[in-house]
C-alpha atoms as a PDB file:
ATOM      1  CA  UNK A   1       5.162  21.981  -7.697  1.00  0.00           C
ATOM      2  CA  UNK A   2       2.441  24.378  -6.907  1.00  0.00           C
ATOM      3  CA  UNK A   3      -0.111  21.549  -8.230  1.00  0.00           C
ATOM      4  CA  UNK A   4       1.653  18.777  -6.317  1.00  0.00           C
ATOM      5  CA  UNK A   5       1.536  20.791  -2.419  1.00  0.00           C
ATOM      6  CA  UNK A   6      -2.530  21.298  -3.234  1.00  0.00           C
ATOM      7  CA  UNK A   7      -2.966  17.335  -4.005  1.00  0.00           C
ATOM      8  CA  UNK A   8      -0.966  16.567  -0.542  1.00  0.00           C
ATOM      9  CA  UNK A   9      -3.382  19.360   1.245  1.00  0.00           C
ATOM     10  CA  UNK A  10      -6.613  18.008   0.271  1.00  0.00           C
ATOM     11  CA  UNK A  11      -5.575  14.619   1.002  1.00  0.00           C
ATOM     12  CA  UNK A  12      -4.455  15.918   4.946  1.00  0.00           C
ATOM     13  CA  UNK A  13      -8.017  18.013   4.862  1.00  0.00           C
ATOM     14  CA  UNK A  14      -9.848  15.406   4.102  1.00  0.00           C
ATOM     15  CA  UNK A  15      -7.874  13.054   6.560  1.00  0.00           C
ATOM     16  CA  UNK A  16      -8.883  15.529   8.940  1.00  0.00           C
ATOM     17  CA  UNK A  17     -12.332  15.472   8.488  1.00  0.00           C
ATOM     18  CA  UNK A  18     -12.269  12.630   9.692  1.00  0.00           C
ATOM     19  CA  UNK A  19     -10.191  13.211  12.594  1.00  0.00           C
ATOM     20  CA  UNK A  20     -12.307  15.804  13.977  1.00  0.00           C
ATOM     21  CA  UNK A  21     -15.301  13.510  13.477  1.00  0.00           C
ATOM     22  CA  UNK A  22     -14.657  10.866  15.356  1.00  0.00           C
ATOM     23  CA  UNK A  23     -12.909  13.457  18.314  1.00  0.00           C
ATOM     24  CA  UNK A  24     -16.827  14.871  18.375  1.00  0.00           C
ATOM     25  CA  UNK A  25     -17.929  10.982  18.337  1.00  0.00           C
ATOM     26  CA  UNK A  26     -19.547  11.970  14.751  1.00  0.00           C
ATOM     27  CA  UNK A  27     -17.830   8.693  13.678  1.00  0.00           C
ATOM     28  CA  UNK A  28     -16.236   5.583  15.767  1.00  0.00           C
ATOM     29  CA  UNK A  29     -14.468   2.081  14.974  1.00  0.00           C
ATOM     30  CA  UNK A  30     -18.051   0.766  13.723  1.00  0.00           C
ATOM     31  CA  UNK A  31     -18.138   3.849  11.167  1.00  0.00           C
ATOM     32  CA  UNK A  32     -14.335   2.779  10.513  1.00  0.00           C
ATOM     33  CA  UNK A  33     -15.082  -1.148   9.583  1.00  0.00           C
ATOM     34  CA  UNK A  34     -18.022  -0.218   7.372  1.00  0.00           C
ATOM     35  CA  UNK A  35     -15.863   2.321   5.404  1.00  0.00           C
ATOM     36  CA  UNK A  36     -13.375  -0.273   4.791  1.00  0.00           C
ATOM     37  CA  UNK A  37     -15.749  -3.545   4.186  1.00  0.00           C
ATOM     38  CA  UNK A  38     -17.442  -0.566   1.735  1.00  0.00           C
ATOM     39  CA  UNK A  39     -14.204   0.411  -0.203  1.00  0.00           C
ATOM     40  CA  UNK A  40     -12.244  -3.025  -0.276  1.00  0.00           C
ATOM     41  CA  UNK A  41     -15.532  -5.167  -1.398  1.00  0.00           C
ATOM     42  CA  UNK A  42     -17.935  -2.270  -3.101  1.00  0.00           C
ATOM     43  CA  UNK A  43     -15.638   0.484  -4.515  1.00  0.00           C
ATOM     44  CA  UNK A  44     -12.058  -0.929  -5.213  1.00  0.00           C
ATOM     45  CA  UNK A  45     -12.976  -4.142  -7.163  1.00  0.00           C
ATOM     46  CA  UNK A  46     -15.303  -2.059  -9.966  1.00  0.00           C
ATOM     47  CA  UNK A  47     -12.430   0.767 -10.053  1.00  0.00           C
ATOM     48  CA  UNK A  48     -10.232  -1.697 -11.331  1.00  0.00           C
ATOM     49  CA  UNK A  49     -12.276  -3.275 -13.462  1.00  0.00           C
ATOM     50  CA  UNK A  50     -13.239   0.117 -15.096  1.00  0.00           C
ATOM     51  CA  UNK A  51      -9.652   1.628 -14.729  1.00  0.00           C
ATOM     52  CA  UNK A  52      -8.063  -1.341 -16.943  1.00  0.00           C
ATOM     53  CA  UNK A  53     -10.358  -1.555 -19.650  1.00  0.00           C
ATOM     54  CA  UNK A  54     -10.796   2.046 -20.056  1.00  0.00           C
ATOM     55  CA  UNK A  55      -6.610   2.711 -19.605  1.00  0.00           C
ATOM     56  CA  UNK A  56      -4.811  -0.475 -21.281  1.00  0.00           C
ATOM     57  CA  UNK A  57      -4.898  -1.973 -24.720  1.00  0.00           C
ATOM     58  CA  UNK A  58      -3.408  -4.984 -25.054  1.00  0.00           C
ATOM     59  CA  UNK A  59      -0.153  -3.800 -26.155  1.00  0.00           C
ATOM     60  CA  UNK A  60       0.258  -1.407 -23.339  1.00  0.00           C
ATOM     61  CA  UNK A  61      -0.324  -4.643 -20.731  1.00  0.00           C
ATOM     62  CA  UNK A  62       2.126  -6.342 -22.453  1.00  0.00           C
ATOM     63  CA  UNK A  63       4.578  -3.610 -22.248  1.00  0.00           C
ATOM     64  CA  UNK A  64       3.583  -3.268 -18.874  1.00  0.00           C
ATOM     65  CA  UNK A  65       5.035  -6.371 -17.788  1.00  0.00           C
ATOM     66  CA  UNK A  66       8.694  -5.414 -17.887  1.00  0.00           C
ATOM     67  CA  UNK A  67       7.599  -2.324 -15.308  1.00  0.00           C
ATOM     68  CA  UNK A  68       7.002  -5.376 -12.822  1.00  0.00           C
ATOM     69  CA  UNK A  69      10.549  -5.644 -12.758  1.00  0.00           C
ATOM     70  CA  UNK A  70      10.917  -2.456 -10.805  1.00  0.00           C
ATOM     71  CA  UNK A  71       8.669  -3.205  -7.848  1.00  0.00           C
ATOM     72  CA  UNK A  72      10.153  -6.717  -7.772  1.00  0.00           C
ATOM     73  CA  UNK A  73      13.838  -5.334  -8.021  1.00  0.00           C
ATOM     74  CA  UNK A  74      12.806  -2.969  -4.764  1.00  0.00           C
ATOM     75  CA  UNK A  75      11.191  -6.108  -2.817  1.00  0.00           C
ATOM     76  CA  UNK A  76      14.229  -8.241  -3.010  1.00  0.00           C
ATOM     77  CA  UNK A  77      16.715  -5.781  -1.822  1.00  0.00           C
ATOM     78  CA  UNK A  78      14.357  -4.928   1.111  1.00  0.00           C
ATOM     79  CA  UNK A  79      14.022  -8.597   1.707  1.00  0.00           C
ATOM     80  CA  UNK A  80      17.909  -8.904   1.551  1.00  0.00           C
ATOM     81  CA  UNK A  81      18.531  -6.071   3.398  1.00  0.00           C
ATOM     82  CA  UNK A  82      15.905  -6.182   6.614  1.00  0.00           C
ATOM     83  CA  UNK A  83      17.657  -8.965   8.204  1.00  0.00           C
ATOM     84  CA  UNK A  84      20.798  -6.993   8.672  1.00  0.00           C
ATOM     85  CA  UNK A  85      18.884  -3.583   9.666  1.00  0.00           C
ATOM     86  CA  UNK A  86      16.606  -5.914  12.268  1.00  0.00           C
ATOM     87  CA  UNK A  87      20.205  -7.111  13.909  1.00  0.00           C
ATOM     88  CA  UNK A  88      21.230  -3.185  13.620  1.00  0.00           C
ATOM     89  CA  UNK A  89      18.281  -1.825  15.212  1.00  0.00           C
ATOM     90  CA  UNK A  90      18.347  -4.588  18.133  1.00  0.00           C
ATOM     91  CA  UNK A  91      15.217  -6.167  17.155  1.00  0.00           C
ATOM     92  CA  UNK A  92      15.013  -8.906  19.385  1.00  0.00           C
ATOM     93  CA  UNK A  93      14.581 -12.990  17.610  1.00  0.00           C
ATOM     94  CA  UNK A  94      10.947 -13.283  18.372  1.00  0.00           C
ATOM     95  CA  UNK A  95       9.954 -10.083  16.130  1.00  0.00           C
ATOM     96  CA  UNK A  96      12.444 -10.427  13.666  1.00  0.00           C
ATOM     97  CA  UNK A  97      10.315 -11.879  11.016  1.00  0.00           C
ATOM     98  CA  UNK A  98       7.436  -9.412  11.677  1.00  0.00           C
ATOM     99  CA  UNK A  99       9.954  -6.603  11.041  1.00  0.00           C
ATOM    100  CA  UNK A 100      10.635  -7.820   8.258  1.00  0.00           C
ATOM    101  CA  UNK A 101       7.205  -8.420   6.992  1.00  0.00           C
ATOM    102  CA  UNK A 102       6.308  -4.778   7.840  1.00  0.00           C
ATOM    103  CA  UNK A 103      10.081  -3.323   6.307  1.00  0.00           C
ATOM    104  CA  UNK A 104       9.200  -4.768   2.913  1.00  0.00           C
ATOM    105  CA  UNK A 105       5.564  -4.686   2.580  1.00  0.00           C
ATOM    106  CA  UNK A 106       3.555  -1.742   2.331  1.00  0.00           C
ATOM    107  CA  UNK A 107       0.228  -0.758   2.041  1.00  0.00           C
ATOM    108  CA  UNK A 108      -0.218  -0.434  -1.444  1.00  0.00           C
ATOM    109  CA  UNK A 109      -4.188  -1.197  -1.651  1.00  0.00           C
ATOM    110  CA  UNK A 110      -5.856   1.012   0.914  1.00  0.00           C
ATOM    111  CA  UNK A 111      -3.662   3.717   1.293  1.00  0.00           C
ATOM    112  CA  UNK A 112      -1.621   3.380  -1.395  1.00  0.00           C
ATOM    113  CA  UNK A 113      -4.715   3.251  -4.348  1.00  0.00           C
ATOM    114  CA  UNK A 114      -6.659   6.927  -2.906  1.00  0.00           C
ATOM    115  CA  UNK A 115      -2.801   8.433  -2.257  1.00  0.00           C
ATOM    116  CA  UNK A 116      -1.796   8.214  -5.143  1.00  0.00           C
ATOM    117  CA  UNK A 117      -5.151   9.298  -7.221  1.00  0.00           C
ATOM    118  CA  UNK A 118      -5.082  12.210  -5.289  1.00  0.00           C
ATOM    119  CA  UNK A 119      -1.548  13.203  -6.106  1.00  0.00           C
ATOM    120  CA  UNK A 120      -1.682  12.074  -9.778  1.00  0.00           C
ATOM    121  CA  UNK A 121      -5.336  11.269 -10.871  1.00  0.00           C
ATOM    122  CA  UNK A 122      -6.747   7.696 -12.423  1.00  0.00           C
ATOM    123  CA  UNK A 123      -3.286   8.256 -15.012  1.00  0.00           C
ATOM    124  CA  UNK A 124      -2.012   6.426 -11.947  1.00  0.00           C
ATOM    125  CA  UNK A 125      -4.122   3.805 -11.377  1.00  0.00           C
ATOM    126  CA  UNK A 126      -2.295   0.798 -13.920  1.00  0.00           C
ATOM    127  CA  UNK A 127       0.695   1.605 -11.673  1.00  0.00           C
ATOM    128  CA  UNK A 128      -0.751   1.112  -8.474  1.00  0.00           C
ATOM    129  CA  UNK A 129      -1.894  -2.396  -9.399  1.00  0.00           C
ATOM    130  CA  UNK A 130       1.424  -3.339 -11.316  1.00  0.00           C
ATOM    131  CA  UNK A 131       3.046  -2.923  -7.831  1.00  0.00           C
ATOM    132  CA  UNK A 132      -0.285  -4.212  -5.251  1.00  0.00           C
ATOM    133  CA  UNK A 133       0.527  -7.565  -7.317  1.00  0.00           C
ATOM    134  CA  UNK A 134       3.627  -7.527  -6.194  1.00  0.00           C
ATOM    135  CA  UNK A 135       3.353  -6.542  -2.730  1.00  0.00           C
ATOM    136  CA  UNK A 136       0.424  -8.953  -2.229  1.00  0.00           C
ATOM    137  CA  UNK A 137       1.810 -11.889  -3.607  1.00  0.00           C
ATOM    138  CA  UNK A 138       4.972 -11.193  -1.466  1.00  0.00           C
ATOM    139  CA  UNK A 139       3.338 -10.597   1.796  1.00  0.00           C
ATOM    140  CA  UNK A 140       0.945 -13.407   1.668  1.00  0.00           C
ATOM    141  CA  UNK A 141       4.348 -16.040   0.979  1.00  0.00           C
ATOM    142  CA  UNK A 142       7.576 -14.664   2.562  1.00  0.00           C
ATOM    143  CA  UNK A 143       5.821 -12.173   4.351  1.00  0.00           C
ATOM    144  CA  UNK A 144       3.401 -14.140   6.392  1.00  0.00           C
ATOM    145  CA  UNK A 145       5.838 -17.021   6.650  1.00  0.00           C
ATOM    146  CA  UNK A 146       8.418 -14.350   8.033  1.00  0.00           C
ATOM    147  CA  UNK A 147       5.860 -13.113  10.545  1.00  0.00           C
ATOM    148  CA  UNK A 148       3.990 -17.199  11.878  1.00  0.00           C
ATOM    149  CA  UNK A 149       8.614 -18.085  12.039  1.00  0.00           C
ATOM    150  CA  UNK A 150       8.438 -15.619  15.372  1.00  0.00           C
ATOM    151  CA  UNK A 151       6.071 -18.252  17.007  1.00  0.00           C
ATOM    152  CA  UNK A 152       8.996 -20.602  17.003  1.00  0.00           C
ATOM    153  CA  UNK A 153       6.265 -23.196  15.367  1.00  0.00           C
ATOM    154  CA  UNK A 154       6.727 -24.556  11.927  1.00  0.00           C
ATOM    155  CA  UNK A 155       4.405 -23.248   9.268  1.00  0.00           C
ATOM    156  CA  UNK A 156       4.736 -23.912   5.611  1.00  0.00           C
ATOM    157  CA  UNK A 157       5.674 -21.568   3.166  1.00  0.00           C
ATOM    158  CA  UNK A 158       2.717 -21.762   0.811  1.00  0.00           C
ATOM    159  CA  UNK A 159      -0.418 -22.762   1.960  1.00  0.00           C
ATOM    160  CA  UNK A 160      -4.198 -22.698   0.929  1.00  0.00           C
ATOM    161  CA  UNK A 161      -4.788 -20.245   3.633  1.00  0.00           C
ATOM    162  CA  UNK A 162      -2.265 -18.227   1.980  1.00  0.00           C
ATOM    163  CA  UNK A 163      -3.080 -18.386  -1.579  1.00  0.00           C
ATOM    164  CA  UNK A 164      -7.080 -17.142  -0.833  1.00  0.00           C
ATOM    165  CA  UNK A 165      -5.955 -13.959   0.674  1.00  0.00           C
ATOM    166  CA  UNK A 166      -3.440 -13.600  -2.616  1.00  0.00           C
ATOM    167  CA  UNK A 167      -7.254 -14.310  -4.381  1.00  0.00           C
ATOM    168  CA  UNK A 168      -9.005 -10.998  -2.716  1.00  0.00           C
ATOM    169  CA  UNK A 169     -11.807  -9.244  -4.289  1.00  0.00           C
ATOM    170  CA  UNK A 170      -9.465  -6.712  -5.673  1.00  0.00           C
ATOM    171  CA  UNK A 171      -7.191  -9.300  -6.728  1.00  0.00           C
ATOM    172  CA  UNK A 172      -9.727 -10.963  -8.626  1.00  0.00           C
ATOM    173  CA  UNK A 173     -11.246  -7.564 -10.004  1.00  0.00           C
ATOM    174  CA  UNK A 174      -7.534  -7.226 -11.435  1.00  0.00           C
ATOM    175  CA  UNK A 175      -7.577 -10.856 -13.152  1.00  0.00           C
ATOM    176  CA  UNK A 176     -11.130 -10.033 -14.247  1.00  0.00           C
ATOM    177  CA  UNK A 177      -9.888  -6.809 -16.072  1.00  0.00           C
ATOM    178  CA  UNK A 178      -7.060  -8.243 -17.830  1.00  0.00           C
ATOM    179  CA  UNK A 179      -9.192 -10.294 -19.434  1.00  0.00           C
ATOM    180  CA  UNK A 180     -11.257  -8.375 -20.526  1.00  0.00           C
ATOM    181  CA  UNK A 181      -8.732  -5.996 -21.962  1.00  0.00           C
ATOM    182  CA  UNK A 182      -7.118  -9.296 -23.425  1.00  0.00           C
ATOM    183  CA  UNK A 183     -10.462 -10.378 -24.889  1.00  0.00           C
ATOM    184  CA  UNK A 184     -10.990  -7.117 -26.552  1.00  0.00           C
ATOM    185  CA  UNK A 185     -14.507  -6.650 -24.429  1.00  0.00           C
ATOM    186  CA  UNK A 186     -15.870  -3.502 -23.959  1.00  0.00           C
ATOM    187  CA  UNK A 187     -18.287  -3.096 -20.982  1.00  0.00           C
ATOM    188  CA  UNK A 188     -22.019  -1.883 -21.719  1.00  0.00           C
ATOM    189  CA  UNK A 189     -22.369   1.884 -20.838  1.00  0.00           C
ATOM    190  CA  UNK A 190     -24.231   1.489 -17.833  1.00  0.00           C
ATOM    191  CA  UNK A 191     -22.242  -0.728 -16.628  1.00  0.00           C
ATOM    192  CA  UNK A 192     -19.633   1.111 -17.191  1.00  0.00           C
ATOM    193  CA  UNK A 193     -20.609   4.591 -15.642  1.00  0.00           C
ATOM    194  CA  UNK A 194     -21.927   2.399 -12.644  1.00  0.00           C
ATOM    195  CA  UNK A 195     -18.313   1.142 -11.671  1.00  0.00           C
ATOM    196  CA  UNK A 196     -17.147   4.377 -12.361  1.00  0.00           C
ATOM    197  CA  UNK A 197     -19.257   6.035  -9.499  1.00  0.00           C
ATOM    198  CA  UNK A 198     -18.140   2.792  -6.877  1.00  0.00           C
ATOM    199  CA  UNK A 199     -14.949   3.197  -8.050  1.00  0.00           C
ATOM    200  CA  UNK A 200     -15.263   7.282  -7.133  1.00  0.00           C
ATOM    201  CA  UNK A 201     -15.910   6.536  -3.541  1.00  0.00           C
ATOM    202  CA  UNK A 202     -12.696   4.511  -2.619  1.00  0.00           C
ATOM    203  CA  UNK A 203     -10.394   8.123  -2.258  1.00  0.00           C
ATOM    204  CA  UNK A 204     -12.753   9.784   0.016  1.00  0.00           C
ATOM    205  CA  UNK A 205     -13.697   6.944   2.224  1.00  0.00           C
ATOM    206  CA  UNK A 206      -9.992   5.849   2.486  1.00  0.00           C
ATOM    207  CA  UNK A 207      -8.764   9.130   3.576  1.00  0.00           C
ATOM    208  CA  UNK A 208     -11.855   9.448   6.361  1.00  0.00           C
ATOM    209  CA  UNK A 209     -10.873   5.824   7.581  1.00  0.00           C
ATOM    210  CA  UNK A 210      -7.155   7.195   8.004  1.00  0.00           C
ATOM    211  CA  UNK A 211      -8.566   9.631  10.013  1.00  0.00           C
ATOM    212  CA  UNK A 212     -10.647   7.545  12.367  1.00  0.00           C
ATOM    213  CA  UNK A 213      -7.746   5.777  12.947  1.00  0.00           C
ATOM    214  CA  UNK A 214      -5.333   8.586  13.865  1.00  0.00           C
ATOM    215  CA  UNK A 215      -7.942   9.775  16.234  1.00  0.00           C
ATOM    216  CA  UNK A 216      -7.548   6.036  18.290  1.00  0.00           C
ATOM    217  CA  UNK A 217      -3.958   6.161  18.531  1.00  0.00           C
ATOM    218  CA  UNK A 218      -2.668   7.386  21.862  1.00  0.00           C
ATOM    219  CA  UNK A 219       0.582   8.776  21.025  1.00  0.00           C
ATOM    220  CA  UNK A 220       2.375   7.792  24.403  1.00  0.00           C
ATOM    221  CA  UNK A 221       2.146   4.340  22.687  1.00  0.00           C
ATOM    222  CA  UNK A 222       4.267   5.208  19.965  1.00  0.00           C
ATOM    223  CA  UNK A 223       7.571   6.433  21.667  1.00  0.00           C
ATOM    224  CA  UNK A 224      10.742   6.493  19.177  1.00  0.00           C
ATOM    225  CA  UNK A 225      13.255   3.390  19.313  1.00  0.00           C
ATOM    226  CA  UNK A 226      15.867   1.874  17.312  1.00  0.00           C
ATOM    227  CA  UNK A 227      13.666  -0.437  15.922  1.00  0.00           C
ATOM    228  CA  UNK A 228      11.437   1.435  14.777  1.00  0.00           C
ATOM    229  CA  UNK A 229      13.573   4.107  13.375  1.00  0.00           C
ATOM    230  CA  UNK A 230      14.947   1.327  11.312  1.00  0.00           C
ATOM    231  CA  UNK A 231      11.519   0.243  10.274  1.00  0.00           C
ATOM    232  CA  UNK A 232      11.205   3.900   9.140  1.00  0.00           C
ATOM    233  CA  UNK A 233      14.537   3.807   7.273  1.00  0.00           C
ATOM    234  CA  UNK A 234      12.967   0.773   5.204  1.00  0.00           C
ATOM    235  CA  UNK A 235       9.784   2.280   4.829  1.00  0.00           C
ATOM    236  CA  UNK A 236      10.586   5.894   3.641  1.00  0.00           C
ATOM    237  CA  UNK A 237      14.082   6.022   2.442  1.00  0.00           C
ATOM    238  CA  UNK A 238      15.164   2.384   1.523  1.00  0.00           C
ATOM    239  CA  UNK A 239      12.272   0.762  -0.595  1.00  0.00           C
ATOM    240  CA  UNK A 240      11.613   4.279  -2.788  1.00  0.00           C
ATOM    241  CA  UNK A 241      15.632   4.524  -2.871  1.00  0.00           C
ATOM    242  CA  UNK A 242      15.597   0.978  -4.395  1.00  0.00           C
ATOM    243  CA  UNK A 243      12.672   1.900  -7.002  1.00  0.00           C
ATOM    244  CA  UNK A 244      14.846   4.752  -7.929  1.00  0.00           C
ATOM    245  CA  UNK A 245      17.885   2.679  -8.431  1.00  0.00           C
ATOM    246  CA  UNK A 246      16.314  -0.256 -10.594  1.00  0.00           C
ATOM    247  CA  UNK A 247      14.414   2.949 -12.760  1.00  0.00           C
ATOM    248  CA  UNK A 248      17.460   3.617 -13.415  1.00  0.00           C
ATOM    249  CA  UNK A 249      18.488   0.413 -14.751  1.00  0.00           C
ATOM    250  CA  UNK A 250      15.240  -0.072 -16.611  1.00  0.00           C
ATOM    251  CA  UNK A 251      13.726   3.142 -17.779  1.00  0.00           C
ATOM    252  CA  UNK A 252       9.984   3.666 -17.342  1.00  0.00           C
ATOM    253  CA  UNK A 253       7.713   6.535 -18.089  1.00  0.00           C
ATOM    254  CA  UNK A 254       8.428   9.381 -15.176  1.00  0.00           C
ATOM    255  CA  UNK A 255       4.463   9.149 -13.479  1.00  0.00           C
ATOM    256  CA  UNK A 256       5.003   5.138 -13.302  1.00  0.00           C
ATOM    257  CA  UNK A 257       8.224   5.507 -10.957  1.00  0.00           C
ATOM    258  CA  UNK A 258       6.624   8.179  -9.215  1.00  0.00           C
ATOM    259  CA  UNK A 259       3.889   5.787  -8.160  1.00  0.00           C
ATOM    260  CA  UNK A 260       5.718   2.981  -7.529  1.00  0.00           C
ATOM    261  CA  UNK A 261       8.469   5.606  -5.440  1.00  0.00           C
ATOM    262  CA  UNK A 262       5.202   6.566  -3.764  1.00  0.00           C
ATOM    263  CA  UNK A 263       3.901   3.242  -3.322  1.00  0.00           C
ATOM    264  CA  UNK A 264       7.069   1.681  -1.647  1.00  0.00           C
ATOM    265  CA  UNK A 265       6.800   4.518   0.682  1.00  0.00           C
ATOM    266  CA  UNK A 266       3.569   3.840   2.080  1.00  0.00           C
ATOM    267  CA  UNK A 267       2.855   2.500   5.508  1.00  0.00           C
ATOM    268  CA  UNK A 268       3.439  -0.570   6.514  1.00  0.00           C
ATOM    269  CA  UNK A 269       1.262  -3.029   5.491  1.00  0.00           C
ATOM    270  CA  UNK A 270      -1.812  -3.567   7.915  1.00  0.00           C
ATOM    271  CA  UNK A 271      -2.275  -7.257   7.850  1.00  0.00           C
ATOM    272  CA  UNK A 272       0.844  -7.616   9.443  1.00  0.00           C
ATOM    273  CA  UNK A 273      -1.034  -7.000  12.969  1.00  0.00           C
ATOM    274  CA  UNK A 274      -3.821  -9.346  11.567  1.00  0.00           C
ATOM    275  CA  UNK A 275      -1.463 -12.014  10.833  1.00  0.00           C
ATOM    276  CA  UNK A 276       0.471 -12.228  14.107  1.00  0.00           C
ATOM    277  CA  UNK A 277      -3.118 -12.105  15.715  1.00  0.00           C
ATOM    278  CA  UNK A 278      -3.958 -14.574  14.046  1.00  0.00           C
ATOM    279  CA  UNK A 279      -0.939 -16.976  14.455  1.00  0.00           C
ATOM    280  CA  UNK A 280       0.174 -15.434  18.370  1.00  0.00           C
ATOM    281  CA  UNK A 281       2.970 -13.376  17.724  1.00  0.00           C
ATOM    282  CA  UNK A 282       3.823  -9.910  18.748  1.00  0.00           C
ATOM    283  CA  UNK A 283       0.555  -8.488  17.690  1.00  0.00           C
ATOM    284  CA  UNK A 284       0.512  -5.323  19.919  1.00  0.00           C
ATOM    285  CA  UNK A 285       4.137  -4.658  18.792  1.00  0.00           C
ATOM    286  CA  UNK A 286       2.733  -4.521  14.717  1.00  0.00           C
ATOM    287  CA  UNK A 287      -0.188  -2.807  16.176  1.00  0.00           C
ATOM    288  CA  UNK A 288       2.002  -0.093  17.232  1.00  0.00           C
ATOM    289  CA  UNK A 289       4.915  -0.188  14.300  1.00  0.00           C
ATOM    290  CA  UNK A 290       2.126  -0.120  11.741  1.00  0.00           C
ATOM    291  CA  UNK A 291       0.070   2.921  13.518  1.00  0.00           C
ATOM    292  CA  UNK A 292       3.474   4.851  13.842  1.00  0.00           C
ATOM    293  CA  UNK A 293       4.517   4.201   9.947  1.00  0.00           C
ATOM    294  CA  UNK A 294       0.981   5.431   9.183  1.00  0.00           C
ATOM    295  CA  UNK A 295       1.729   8.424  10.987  1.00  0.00           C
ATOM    296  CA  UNK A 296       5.087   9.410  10.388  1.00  0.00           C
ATOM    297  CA  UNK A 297       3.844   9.067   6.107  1.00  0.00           C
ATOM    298  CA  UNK A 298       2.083  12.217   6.768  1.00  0.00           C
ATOM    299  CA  UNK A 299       5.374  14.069   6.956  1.00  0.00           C
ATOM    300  CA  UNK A 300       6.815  12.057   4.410  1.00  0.00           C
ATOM    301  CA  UNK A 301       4.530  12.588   1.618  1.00  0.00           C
ATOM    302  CA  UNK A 302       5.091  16.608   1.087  1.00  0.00           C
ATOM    303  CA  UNK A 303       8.770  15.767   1.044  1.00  0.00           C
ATOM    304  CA  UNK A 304       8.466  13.031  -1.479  1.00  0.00           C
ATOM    305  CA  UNK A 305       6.523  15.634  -3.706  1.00  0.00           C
ATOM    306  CA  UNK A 306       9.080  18.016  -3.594  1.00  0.00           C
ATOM    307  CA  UNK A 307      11.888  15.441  -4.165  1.00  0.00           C
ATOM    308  CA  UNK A 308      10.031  14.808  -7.409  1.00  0.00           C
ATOM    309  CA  UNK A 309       9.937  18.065  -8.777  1.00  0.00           C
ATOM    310  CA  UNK A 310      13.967  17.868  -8.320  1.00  0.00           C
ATOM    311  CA  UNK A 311      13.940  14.086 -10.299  1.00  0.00           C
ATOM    312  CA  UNK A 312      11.703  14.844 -12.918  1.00  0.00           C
ATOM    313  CA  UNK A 313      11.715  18.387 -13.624  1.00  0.00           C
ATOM    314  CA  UNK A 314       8.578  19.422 -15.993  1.00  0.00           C
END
């Protein structure tokens, strides 16, 4: 328990680094888009790569598989269940679908990848990707096509557009690695040690970004309402509830449903503001759902941490 309160500490001191940065203009929103071009295209896609052939044999990516079922067990029920919760919470028709988007998909990548190998170390990282390929592939189908429906316009489901953000750099990285594993290849030392040390600056630059980002929100912006107290409900009881629930149906070691609990109650996903940019929907109402699910996962991460101690006593 002890061990679990320090992990959540250093991730909210190092959070506030950069907070108190960018207050004393130390850092800014140019400081913020290099740290994230830096970890999604520089450090994340060599993590994985080093992560999976250094973690898996082939046998334990087979076995693997059948954990998908968890993450994908949590997704539909979210997906069955936001419609009713966006009619509850008096979301109104033309940001139904980005509700949704954001009450399903989380941000497993960004946040998700340096929060959870803070709490649990690289043991965690095969379970972080198991459920990023399953938020990804979900949010760039349903999740996009829930979010371009609020337009009114007809888009289609699956589209090329579509399918090359499902193809990302980290994405790719994962394919990449699971062949390798697959293949039986074993990268060169200095190749490998050289991923390694990317791959050791995607925690530390994550967490700063968070904080350069809590610093620009201007809490008089995010004022409670029904909808997004039921966007919270999704986010931080529903979807972990869910992974909990189909664990129980289909047992799993106890640090891979702690990471996928902790995964499903991430943020929501960001894209879902770049998406209804992109397409003209509500954009500043994702802006502001996403910064408040960012902020209220502060809170929600020391209580998860205790919950576990209760669910899987050592």
């Amino acid at each position: 328990m002890l061990a679990a309160v320090l992990s959540v500490l250093t991730i909210f001191l190092i959070i506030g680094v950069g907070f108190v940065l960018t207050q004393r203009g130390v850092f800014d929103e140019a400081t913020g888009r290099l740290f994230t071009l830096t970890v999604m295209f520089v450090a994340l896609p060599p993590m994985m790569v080093y992560e999976l052939t250094h973690g898996f044999t082939r046998l334990e990516l087979l076995h693997a598989g059948r954990a998908l079922l968890i993450p994908i067990g949590s997704y539909i029920g979210c997906q069955l269940l936001a419609p009713l919760v966006a009619r509850a919470s008096g979301v109104p028709v033309g940001r139904r679908g980005t509700f949704t988007a954001m009450f399903v998909a989380s941000n497993t990548i960004f946040i998700g990848m340096p929060v959870n190998l803070a709490l649990f170390g690289t043991a965690s990282v095969p379970s972080v990707l198991l459920s990023y390929v399953v938020n990804s592939t979900y949010f760039w189908t349903l999740g996009a096509h829930a979010i371009e429906s609020d337009t009114g316009r007809h888009f289609p489901l699956f589209s090329w557009d579509h399918l090359k953000k499902i193809l990302s750099p980290q994405f790719l990285a994962l394919l990449v690695g699971v062949a390798l594993v697959f293949l039986g290849v074993r990268l060169p030392g200095f190749l490998a040690s050289a991923m390694k040390q990317l791959g050791a600056m995607t925690t530390p630059l994550s967490l700063l970004f968070m904080g350069i980002t809590f610093a620009g929100v201007t809490l008089a912006e995010i004022r409670p309402t029904r909808d997004m107290l039921g966007l919270f409900f999704g986010r931080f009881l529903l979807a972990p509830a869910l992974v909990y629930a189909v664990y129980l149906l289909i047992p799993v070691p106890p640090l891979m449903v702690k990471v996928f609990m902790i995964q499903a109650a991430m943020p929501a996903i960001t894209q879902a503001a770049l998406v209804a940019k992109h397409c003209d929907a509500d954009y500043r109402y994702a802006t502001v759902m996403v910064s408040a699910t960012n902020l209220a996962s502060l809170a929600v991460l020391p209580l998860y941490m205790a919950l576990f101690s209760v669910l899987f006593p050592a």
